[in-house]
Protein backbone atom coordinates (compact mmCIF):
# COMPACT_ATOMS: atom_id res chain seq x y z
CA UNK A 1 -20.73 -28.91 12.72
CA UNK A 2 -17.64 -30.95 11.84
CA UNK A 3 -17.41 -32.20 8.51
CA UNK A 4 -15.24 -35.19 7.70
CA UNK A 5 -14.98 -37.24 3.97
CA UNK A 6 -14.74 -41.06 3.59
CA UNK A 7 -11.04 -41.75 2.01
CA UNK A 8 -9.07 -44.54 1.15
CA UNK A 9 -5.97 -45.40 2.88
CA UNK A 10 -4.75 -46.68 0.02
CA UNK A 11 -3.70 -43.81 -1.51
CA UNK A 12 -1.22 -43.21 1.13
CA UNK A 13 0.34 -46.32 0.63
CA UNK A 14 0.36 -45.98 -3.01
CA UNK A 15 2.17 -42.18 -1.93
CA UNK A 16 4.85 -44.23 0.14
CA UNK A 17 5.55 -46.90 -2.50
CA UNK A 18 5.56 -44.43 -5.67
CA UNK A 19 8.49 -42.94 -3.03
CA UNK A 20 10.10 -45.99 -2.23
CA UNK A 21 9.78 -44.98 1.32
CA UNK A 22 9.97 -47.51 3.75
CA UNK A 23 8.98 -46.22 7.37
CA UNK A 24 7.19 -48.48 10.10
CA UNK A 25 4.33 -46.50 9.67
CA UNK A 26 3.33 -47.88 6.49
CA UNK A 27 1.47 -51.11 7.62
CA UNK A 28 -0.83 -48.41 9.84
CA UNK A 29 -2.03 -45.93 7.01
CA UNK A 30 -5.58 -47.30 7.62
CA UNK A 31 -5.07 -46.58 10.82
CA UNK A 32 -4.40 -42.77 10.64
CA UNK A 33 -6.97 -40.24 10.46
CA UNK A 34 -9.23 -39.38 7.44
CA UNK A 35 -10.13 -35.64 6.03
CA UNK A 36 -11.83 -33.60 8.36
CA UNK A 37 -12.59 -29.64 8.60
CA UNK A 38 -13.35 -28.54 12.32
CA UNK A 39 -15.09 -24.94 11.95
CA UNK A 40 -16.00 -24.78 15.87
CA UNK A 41 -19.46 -24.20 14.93
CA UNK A 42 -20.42 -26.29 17.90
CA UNK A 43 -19.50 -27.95 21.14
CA UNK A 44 -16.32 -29.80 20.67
CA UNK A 45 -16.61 -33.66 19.99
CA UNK A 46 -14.45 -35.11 22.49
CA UNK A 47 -14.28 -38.01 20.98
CA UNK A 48 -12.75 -36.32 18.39
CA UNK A 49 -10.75 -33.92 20.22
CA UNK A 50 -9.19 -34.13 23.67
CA UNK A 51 -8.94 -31.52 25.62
CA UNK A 52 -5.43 -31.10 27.77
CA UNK A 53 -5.58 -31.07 31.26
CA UNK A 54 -3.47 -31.14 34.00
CA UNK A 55 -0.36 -31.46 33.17
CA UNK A 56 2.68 -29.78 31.76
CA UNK A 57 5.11 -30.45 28.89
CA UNK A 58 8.08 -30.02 31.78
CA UNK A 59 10.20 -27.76 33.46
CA UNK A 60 10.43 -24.86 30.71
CA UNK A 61 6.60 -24.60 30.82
CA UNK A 62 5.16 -22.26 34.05
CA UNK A 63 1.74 -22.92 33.46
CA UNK A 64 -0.25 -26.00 33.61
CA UNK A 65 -3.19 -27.04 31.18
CA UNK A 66 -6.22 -26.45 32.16
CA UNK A 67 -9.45 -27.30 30.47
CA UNK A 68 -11.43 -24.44 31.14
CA UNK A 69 -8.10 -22.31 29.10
CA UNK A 70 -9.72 -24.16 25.98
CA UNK A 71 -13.64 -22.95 25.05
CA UNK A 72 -15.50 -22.69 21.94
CA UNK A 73 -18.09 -20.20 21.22
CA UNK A 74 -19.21 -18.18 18.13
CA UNK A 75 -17.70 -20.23 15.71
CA UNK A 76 -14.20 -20.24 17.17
CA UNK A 77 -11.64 -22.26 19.14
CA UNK A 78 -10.18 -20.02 22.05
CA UNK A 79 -6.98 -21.36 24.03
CA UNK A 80 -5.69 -18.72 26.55
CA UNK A 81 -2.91 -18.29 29.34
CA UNK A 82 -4.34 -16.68 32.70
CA UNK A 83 -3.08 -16.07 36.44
CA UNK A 84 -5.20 -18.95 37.31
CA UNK A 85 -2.42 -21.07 39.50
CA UNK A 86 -2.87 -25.20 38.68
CA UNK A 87 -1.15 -28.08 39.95
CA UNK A 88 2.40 -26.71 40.99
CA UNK A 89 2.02 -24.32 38.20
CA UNK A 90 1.71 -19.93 38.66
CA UNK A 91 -0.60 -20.26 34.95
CA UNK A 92 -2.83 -21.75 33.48
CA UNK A 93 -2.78 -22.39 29.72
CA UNK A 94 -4.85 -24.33 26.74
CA UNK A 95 -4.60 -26.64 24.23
CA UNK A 96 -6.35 -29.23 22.10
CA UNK A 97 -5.48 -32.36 20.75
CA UNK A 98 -6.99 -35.09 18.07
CA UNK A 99 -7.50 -38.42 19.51
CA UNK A 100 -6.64 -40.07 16.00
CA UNK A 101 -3.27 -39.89 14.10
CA UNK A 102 -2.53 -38.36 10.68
CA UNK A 103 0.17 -38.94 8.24
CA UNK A 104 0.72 -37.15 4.86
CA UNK A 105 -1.27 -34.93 3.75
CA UNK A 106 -2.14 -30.91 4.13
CA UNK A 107 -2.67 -29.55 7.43
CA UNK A 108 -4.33 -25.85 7.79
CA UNK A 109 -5.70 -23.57 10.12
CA UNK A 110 -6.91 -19.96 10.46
CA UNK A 111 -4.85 -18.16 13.71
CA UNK A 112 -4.75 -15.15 15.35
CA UNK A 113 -1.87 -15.14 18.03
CA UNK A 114 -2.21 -14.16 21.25
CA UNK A 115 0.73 -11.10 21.94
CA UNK A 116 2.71 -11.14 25.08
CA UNK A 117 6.16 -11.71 25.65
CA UNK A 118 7.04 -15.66 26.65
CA UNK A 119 4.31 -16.80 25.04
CA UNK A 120 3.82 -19.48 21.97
CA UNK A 121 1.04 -19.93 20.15
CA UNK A 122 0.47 -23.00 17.57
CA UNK A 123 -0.08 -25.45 15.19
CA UNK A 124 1.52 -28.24 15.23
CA UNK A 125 1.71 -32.28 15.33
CA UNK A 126 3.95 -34.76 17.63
CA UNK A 127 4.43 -38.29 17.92
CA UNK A 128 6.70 -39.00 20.55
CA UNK A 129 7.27 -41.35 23.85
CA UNK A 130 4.09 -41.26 25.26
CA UNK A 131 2.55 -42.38 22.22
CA UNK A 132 5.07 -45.09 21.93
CA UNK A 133 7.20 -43.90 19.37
CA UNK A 134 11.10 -43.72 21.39
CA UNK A 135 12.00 -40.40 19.71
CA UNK A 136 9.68 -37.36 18.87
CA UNK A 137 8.83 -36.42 15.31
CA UNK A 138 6.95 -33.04 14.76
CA UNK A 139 6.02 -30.25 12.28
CA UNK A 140 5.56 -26.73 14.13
CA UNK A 141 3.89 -23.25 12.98
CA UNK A 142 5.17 -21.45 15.99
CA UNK A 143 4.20 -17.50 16.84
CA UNK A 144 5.80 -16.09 19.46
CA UNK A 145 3.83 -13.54 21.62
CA UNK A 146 7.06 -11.09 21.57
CA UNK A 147 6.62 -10.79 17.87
CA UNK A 148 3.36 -11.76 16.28
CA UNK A 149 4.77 -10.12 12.54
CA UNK A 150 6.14 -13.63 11.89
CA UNK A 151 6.14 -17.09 12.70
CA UNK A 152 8.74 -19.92 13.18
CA UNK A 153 8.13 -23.13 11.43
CA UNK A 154 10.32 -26.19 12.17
CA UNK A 155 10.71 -30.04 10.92
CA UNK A 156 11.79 -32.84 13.90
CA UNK A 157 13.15 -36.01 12.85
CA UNK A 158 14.32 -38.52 15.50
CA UNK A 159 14.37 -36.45 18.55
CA UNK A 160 16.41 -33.65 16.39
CA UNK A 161 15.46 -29.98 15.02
CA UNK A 162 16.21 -29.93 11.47
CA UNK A 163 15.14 -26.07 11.62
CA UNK A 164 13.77 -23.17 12.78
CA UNK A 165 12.70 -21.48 9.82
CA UNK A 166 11.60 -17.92 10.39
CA UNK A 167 8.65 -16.56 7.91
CA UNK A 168 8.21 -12.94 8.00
CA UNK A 169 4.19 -12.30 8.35
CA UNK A 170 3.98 -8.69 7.13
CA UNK A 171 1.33 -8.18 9.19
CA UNK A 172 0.17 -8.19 13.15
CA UNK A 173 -1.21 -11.90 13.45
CA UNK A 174 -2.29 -10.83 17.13
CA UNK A 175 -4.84 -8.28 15.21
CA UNK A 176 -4.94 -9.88 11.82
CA UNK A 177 -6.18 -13.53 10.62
CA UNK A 178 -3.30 -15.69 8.39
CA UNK A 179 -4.28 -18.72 6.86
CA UNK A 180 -1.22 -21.69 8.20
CA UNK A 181 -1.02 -24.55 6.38
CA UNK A 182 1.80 -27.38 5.46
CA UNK A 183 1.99 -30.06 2.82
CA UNK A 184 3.43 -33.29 3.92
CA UNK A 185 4.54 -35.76 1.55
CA UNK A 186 7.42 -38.76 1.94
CA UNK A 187 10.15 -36.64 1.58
CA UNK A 188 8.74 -33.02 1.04
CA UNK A 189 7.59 -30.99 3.93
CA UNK A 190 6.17 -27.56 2.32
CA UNK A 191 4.81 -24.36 4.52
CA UNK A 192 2.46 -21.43 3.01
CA UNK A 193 0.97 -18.94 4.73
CA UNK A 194 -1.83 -16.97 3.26
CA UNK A 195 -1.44 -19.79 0.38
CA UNK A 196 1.66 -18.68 -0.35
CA UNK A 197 4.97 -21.02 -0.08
CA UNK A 198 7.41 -19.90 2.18
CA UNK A 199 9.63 -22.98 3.33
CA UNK A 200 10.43 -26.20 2.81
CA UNK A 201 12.06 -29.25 4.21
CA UNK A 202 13.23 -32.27 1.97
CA UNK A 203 14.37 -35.66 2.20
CA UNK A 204 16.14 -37.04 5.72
CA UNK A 205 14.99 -33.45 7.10
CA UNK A 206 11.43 -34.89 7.06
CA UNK A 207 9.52 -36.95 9.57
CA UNK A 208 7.46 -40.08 8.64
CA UNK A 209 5.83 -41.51 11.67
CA UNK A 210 1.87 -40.52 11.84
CA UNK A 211 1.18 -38.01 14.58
CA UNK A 212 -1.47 -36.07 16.77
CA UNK A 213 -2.75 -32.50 15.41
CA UNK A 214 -2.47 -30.26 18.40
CA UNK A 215 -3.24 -26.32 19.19
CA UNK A 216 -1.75 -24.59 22.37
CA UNK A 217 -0.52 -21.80 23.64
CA UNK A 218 1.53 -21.93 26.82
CA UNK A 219 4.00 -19.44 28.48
CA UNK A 220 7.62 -20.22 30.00
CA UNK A 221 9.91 -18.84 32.50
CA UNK A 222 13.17 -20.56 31.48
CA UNK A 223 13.70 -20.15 27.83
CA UNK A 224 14.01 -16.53 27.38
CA UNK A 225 16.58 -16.23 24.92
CA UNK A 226 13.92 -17.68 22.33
CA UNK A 227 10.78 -16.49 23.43
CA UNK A 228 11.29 -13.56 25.80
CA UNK A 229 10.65 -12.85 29.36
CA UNK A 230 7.27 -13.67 30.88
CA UNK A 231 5.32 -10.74 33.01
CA UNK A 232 1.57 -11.26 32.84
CA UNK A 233 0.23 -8.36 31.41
CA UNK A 234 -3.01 -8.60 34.18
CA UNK A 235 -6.03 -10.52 31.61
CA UNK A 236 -5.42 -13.35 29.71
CA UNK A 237 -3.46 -13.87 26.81
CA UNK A 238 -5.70 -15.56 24.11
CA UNK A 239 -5.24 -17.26 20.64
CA UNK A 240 -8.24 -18.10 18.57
CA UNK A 241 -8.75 -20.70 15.65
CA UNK A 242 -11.24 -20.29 12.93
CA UNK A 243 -10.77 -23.60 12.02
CA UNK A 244 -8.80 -26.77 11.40
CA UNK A 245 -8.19 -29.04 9.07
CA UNK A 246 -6.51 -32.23 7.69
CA UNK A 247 -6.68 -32.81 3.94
CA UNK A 248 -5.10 -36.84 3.17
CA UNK A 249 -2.56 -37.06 0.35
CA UNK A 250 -5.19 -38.00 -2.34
CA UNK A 251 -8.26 -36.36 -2.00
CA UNK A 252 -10.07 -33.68 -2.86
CA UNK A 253 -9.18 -30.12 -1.58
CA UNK A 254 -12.26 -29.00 1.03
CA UNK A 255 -12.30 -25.26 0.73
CA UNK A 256 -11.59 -22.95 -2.14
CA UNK A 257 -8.72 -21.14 -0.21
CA UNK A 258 -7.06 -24.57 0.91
CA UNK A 259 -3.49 -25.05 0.02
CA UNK A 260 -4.67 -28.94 -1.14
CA UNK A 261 -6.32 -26.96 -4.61
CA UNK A 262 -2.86 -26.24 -5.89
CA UNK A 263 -3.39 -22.17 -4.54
CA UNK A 264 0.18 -21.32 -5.50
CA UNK A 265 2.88 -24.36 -6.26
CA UNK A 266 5.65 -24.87 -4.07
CA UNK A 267 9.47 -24.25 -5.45
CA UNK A 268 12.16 -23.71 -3.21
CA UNK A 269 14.03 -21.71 -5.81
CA UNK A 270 15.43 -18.50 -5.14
CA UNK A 271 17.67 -15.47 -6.41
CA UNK A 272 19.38 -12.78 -4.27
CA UNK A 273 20.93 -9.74 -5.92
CA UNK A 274 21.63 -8.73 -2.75
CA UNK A 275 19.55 -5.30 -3.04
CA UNK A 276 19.38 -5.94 1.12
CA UNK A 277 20.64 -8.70 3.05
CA UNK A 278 18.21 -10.88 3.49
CA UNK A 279 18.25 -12.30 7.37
CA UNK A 280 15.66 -14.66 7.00
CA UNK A 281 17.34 -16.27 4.36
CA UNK A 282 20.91 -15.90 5.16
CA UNK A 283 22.00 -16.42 8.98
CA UNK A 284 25.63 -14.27 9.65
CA UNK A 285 28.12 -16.22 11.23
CA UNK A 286 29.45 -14.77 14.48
CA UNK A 287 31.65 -15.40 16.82
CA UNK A 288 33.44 -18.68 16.60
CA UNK A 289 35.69 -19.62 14.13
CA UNK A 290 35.76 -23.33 12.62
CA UNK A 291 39.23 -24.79 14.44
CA UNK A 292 43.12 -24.19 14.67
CA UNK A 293 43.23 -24.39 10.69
CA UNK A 294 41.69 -20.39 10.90
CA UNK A 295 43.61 -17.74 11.75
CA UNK A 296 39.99 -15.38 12.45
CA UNK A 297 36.97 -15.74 14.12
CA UNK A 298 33.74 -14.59 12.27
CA UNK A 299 32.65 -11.54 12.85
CA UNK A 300 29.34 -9.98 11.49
CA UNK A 301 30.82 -6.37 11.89
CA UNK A 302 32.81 -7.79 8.51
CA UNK A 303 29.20 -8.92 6.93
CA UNK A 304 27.43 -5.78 4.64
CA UNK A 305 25.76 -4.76 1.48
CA UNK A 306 25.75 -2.20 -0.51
CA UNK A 307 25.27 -0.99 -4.28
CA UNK A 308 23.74 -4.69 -5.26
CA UNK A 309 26.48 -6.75 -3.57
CA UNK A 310 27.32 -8.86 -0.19
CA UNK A 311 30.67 -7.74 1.02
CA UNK A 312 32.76 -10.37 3.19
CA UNK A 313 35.57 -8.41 4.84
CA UNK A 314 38.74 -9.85 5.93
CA UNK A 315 40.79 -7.42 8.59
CA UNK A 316 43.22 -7.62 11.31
CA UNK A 317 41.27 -6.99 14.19
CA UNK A 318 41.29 -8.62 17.66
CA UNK A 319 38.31 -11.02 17.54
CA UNK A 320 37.61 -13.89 19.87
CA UNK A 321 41.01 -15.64 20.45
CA UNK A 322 42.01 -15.05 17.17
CA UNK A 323 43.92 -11.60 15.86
CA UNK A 324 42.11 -10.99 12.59
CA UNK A 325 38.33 -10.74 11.92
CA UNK A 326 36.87 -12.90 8.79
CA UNK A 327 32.81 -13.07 7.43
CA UNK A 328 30.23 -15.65 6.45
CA UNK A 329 26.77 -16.32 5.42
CA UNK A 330 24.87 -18.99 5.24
CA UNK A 331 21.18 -20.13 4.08
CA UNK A 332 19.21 -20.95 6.67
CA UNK A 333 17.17 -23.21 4.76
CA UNK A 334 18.81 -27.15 3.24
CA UNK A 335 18.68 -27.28 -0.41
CA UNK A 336 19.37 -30.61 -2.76
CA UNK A 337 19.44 -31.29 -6.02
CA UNK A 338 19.64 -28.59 -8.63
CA UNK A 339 21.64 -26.09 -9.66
CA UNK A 340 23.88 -23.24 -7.94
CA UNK A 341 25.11 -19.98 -9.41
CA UNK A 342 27.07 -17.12 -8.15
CA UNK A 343 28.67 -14.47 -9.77
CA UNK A 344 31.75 -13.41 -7.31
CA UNK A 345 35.10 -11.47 -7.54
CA UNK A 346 37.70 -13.14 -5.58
CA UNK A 347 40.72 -11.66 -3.09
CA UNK A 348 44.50 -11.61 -3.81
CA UNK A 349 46.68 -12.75 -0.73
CA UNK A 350 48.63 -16.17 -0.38
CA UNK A 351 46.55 -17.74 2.82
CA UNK A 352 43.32 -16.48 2.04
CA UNK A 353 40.07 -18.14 0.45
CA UNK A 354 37.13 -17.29 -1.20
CA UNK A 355 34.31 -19.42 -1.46
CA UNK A 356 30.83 -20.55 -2.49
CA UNK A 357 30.34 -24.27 -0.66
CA UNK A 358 27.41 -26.19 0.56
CA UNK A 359 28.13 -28.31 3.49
CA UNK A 360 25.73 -30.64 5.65
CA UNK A 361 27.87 -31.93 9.01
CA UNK A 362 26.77 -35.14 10.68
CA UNK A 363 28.40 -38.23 10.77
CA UNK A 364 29.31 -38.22 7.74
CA UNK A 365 29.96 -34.95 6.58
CA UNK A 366 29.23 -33.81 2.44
CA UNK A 367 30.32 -30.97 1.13
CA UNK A 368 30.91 -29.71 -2.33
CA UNK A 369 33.27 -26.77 -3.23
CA UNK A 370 33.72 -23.75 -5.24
CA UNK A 371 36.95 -22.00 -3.82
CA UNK A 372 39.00 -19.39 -4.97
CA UNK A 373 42.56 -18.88 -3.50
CA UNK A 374 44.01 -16.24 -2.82
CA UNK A 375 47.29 -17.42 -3.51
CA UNK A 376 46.53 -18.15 -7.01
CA UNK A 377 43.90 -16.07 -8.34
CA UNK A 378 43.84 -17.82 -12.11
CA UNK A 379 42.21 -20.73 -11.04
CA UNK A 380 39.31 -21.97 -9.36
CA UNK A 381 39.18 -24.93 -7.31
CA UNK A 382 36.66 -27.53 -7.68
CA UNK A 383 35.77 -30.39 -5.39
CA UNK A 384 33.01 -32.84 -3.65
CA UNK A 385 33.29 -34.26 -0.33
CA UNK A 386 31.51 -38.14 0.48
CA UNK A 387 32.15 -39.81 4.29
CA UNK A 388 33.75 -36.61 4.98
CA UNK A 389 36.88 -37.42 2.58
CA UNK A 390 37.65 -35.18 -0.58
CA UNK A 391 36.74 -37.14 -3.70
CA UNK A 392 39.49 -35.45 -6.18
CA UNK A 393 39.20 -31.70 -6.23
CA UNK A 394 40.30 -30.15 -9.43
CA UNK A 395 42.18 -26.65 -10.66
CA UNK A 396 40.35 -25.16 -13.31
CA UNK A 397 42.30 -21.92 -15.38
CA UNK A 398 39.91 -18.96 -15.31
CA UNK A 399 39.95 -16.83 -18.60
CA UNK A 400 40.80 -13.74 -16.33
CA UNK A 401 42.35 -13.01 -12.37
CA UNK A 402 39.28 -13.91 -9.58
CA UNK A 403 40.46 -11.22 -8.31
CA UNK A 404 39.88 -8.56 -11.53
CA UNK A 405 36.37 -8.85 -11.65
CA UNK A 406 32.95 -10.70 -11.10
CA UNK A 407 33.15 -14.10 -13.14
CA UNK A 408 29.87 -16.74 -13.04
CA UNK A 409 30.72 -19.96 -11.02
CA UNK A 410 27.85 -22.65 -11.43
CA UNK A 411 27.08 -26.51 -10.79
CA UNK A 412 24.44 -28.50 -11.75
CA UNK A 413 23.64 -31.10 -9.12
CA UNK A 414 21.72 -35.01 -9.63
CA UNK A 415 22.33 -37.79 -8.27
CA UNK A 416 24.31 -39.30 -11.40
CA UNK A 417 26.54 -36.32 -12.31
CA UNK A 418 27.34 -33.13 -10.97
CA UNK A 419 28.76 -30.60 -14.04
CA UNK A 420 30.81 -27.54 -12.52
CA UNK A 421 30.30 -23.98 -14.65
CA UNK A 422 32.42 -21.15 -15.63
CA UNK A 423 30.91 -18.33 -17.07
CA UNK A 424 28.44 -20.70 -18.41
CA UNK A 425 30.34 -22.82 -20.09
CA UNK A 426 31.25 -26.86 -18.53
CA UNK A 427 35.10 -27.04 -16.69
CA UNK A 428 34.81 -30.20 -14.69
CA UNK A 429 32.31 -33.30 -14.30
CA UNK A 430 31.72 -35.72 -11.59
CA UNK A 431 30.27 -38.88 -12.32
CA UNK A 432 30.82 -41.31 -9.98
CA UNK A 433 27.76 -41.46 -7.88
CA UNK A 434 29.76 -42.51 -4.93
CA UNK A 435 31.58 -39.51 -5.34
CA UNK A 436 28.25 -37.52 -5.62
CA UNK A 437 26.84 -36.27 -2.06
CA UNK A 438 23.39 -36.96 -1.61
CA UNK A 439 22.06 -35.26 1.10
CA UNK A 440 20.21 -31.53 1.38
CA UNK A 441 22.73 -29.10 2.63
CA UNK A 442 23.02 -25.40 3.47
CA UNK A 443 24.48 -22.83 0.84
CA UNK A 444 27.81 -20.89 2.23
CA UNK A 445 29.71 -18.15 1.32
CA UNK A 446 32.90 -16.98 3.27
CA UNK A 447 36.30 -15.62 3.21
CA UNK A 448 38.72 -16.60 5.83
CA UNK A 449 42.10 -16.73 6.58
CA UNK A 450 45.00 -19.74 7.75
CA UNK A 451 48.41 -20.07 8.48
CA UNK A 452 48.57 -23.98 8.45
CA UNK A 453 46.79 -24.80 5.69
CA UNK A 454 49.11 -26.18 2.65
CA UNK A 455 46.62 -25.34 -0.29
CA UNK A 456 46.12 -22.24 0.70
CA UNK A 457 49.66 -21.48 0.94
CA UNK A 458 52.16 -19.36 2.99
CA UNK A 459 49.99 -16.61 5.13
CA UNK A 460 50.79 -13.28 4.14
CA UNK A 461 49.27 -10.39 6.48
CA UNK A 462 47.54 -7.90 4.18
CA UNK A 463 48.09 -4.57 4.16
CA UNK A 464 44.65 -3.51 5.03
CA UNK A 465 41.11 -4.77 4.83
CA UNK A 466 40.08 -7.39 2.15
CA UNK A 467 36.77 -7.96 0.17
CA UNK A 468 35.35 -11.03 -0.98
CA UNK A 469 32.34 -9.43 -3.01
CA UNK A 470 28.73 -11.49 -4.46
CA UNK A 471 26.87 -9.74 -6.84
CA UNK A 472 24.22 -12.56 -7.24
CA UNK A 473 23.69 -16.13 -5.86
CA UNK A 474 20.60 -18.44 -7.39
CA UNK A 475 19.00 -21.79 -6.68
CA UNK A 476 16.74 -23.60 -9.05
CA UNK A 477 15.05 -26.16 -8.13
CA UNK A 478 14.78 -29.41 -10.67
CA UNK A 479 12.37 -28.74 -12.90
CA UNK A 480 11.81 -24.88 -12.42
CA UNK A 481 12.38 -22.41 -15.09
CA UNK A 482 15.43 -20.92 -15.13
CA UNK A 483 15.27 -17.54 -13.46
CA UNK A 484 17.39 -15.02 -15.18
CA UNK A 485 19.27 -14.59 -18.22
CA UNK A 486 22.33 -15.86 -18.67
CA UNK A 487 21.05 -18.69 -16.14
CA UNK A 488 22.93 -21.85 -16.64
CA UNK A 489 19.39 -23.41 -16.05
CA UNK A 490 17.94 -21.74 -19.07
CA UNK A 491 19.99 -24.51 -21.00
């Protein structure tokens, strides 16, 4: 039997004001759903639930839904994909839908995939067109059937992807239950999986118009890249649901395992000591270069680790159009406010850099800067970037050569004052807010190469391969403990 609590939509609003969000969904938070647990114990309430049927969500779909795809028995929800051709589709496929809205709050379920190449199986909501809102907003769990040891979870604002995020499973979820769930507050968009955070989304990055809960899985014959090629493997390809449930921002969690009881607290800090290389945190650049002002193209044969420390190579070799290879990383995953540490050893060579930035493109662009030249390896070079435009970057005198051995860079990050560190100590304050960026961005770390660019001075072709090397890089989050010791956020 469904069970489903009395609420008051007045928390929500409190939620939005306490925020100082203003979204044009705010008049309609009575509107949106209240708290509900669906355990499948039963036939499904369809006037709770509707059941998809045929149709298609376009061209990159080759199966249609079909509502015998989507049954219920012994206590669970299954959706499956079978040869069963509908409409002008090969397939047939499942998924359910609520019939009410839901806005902030904690969404879970209990999944087991179904496994099979060009498959997806998920939980997700959507507001888009067809329920009159001009551009989509969602919030995905995806699984892919080519790989059911992890799941891609993804944040859409206005018709745009602000992810993927891929979260490693450690286990088969085509043979193995995982608890999904996401917290979704004005601003904050958190993921778990067994309880356990994994990912977040902040600020512009998350949606705020109230949207459908849906489960599916469906099959495609276009976009291989992502999800693999489609052959059907001869009986159909199921994923099952234990249950589902919506917990509004506000009430009381449901279920001792729920994520709404607080089962582990979401930070988005982090620190990498680069005992691996990470490659669901850090994506490796490869195979474009960023415009006429390089000289190389990145190249992830210049990307490694080894003995506790990333290694960015720079080498002449014949990559792309360009004659000299160069590296970069970069988190996959926005951060904000807080503060930023790395402890680095720089490269000697007029026309080379070294750097720790974060960066968030757009129209317009913010960036803030932590660069070491090559040309001048006794200073650091500080800056912040607002509509795109430098604010006033800064040479700082190191106590020894970048390029002699690690040395800890650091900045502290609000929306009032940003502080820039060296070995712990303050060099260099902003504070101008306007000269402050404001927006989440991704954490980079590269070392490239020009022949145009006047700071960096004259190029001078090395004599062999060069090494930018990172011995640690930290985030902490505003009010997390500081991580390590030593940590500028231990202060």
């Amino acid at each position: 039997m469904q069970k489903r609590s009395t609420v008051l939509a007045a928390i929500v609003a409190m939620l939005l004001s306490l925020a100082g969000v203003t979204t044009t969904s705010a008049a309609s938070a009575a509107e949106t759903g209240a708290t509900f647990m669906e355990q499948f114990d039963g036939p499904l309430d369809t006037s709770f639930w509707y059941v998809s049927d045929g149709y298609n969500n376009g061209a990159h779909q080759n199966c249609q839904f079909n509502r015998d795809n989507s049954k219920v028995a012994n206590g669970l929800l299954s959706l499956s994909i079978d040869d069963t051709a509908y409409g002008d589709r090969q397939y047939s496929c499942g998924s359910i839908q609520t019939n009410q809205k839901y806005h902030y709050g904690t969404y879970e379920t209990r999944m087991k995939a179904g496994k099979a190449s060009g498959t997806n199986s998920s939980l997700f909501t959507y507001a888009g067109p067809y329920q009159g809102i001009p551009q989509s907003h969602e919030i995905d769990f995806e699984t892919l059937g080519k790989d059911t040891t992890r799941t891609e979870v993804n944040s859409w604002v206005n018709g745009a992807a602000k992810g993927p995020g891929v979260v490693p499973l450690g286990l088969d979820n085509s043979t193995t239950w995982v608890d999904l769930g996401f917290v979704w507050l004005p601003g904050q968009l958190d993921f778990y999986v067994d309880g356990v955070h994994k990912y977040s989304f902040t600020g512009s990055d998350v949606p705020y118009e109230p949207q459908l809960i849906l489960t599916m899985i469906w099959s495609t014959g276009t976009l291989i890249d992502w999800m693999g090629q489609f052959t059907y493997p001869g009986s159909p390809i199921v994923s099952q649901y234990d249950y589902v449930a919506f917990t509004r921002a506000g009430d009381p969690c449901q279920f001792a395992t729920s994520v709404a009881c607080g089962v582990q607290a979401p930070t988005t800090s982090f620190v990498d000591d680069f005992d691996t290389l990470d490659t669901d945190r850090w994506y490796v650049s490869n195979g474009w270069n960023n415009g006429a002002g390089q000289n190389c193209t990145w190249d992830a044969a210049q990307v490694s680790v080894a003995s506790g420390r990333l290694n960015l190579s720079y080498t002449k070799k014949a990559a792309g159009d360009r004659e000299y290879a160069c590296a970069e990383v970069q988190h996959r995953a926005k951060r904000g406010y807080g503060t930023y540490e790395v402890r680095m050893k720089g490269v000697r060579g007029s026309g080379l850099m070294a750097s720790m930035f974060t960066y968030v493109g757009g129209t317009p662009s913010e960036a803030t800067d932590v660069k070491l030249l090559g040309k001048d390896t006794g200073k650091v070079k500080f800056n912040t970037w607002r509509d795109g435009q430098p604010q006033g970057p800064v040479l700082v005198a190191l106590p020894s050569a970048a390029d002699a051995g690690f040395v800890d860079y650091g900045l502290e990050w609000t929306a009032t004052r940003m502080d820039f560190y060296v070995n712990g100590q303050v060099v260099h304050s902003v504070t101008d807010a306007a000269k402050i960026p404001d927006r989440d961005a991704n954490l980079f770390l590269n070392l490239w190469g020009s022949e145009n660019n006047p700071d960096m001075g004259t190029f001078v072709p090395p004599s062999g391969t060069v090494t930018f090397q990172v011995d640690r890089v930290a985030y902490t989050a505003p009010g997390d403990p500081c991580q390590f010791t030593g940590s500028i956020a231990c202060a």
